[in-house]
Protein backbone atom coordinates (compact mmCIF):
# COMPACT_ATOMS: atom_id res chain seq x y z
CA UNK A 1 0.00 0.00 0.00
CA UNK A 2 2.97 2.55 0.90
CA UNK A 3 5.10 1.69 -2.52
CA UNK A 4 1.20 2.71 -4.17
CA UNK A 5 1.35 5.88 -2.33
CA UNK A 6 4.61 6.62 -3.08
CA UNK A 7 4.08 5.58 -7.34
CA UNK A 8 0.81 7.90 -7.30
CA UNK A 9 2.63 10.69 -5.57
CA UNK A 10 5.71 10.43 -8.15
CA UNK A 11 3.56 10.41 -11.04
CA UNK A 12 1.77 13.46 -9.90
CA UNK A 13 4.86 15.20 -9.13
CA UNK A 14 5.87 14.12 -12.31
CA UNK A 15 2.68 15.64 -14.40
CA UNK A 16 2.56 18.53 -12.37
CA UNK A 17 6.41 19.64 -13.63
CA UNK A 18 5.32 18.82 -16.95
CA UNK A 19 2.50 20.41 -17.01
CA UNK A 20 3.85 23.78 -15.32
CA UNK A 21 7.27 23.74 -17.82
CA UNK A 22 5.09 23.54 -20.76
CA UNK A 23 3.05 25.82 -19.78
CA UNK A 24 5.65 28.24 -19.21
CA UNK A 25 8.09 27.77 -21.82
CA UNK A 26 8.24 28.98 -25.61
CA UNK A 27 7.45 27.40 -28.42
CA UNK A 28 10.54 27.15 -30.74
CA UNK A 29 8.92 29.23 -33.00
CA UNK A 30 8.35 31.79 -31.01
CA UNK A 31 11.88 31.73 -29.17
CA UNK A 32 13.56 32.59 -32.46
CA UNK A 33 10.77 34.95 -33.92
CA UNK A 34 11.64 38.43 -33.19
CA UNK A 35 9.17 40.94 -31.19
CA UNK A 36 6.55 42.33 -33.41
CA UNK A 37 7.29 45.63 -34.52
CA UNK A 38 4.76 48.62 -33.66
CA UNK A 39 4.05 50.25 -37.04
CA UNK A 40 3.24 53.85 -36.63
CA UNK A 41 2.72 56.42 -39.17
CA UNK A 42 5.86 58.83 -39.78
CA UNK A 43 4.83 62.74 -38.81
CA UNK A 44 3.59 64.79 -41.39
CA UNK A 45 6.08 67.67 -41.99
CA UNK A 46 4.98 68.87 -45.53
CA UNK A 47 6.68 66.00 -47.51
CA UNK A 48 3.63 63.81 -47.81
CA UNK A 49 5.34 61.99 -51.06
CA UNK A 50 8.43 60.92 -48.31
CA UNK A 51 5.80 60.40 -45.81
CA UNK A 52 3.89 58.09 -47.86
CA UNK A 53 7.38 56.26 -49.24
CA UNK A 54 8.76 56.09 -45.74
CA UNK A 55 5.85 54.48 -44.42
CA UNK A 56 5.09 52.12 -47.37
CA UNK A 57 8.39 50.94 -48.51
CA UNK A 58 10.78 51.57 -45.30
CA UNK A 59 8.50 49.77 -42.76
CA UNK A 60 8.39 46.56 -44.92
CA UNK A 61 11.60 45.36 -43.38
CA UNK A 62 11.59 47.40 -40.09
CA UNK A 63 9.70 49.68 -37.58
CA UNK A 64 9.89 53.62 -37.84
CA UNK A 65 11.83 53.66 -34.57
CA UNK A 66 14.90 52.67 -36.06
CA UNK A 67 14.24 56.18 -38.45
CA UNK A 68 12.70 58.11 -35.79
CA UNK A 69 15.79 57.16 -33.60
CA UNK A 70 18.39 58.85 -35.85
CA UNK A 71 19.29 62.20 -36.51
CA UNK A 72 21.24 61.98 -39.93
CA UNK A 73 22.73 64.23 -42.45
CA UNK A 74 21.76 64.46 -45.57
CA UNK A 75 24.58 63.04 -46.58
CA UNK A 76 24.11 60.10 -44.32
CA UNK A 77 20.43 59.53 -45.12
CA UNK A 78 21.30 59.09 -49.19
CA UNK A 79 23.98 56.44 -47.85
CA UNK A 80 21.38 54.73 -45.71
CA UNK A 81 18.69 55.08 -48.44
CA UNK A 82 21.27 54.00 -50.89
CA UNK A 83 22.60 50.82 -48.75
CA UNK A 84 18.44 49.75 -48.16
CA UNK A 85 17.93 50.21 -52.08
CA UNK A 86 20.81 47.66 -52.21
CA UNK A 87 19.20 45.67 -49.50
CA UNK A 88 15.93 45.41 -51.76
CA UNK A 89 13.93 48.28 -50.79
CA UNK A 90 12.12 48.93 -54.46
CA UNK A 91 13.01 53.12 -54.86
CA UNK A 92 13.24 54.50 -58.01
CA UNK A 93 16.27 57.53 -57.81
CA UNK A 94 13.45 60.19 -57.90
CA UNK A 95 11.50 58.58 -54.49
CA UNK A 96 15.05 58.28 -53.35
CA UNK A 97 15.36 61.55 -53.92
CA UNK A 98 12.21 62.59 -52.32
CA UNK A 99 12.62 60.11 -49.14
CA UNK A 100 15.78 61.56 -48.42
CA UNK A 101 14.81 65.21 -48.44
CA UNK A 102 11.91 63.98 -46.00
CA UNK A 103 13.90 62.40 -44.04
CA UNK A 104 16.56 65.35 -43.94
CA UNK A 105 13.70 67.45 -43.32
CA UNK A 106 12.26 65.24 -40.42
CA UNK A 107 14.79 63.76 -38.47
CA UNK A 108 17.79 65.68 -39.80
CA UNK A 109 20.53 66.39 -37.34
């Protein structure tokens, strides 16, 4: 009757820690998906054409944070236009053109 006690008690123990760690834990997909990315609308400042191409084109990849964050040259926002156009980000030169003056304009230094 003890050994019983003792088997049923084990097994509980034993479901209960199962139950709790998968409860708890990540799926694998989720451990190496990364956090979903709040997609706001850039500020209107006049330049609705760099608005509209910052917010359509730039946030395909990433979140407006990573734009809002910097305060770039214009200079440094044709090279980081230019190095996303070579990433894959479909720009013709003129919306290149316009995104970087918007984005000069915007979050210039």
């Amino acid at each position: 009757m003890r050994n019983k006690t003792i088997i049923i008690t084990m097994v509980l123990v034993l479901t209960l820690g199962i139950v709790l760690t998968a409860c708890g834990s990540k799926t694998k997909t989720e451990a190496t998906q990364p956090p979903a990315v709040k997609a706001t609308a850039a500020p209107a400042t006049g330049g609705s054409d760099g608005q509209a191409l910052l917010n359509d084109r730039c946030t395909k990849c990433h979140g407006l944070e990573r734009v809002t964050s910097a305060h770039k040259s214009a200079d440094q926002w044709t090279q980081a236009v230019s190095k996303m156009v070579q990433n894959g980000a479909k720009l013709s030169a003129d919306e290149q053109k316009v995104l970087v003056d918007y984005l000069t304009k915007t979050y210039g230094p």
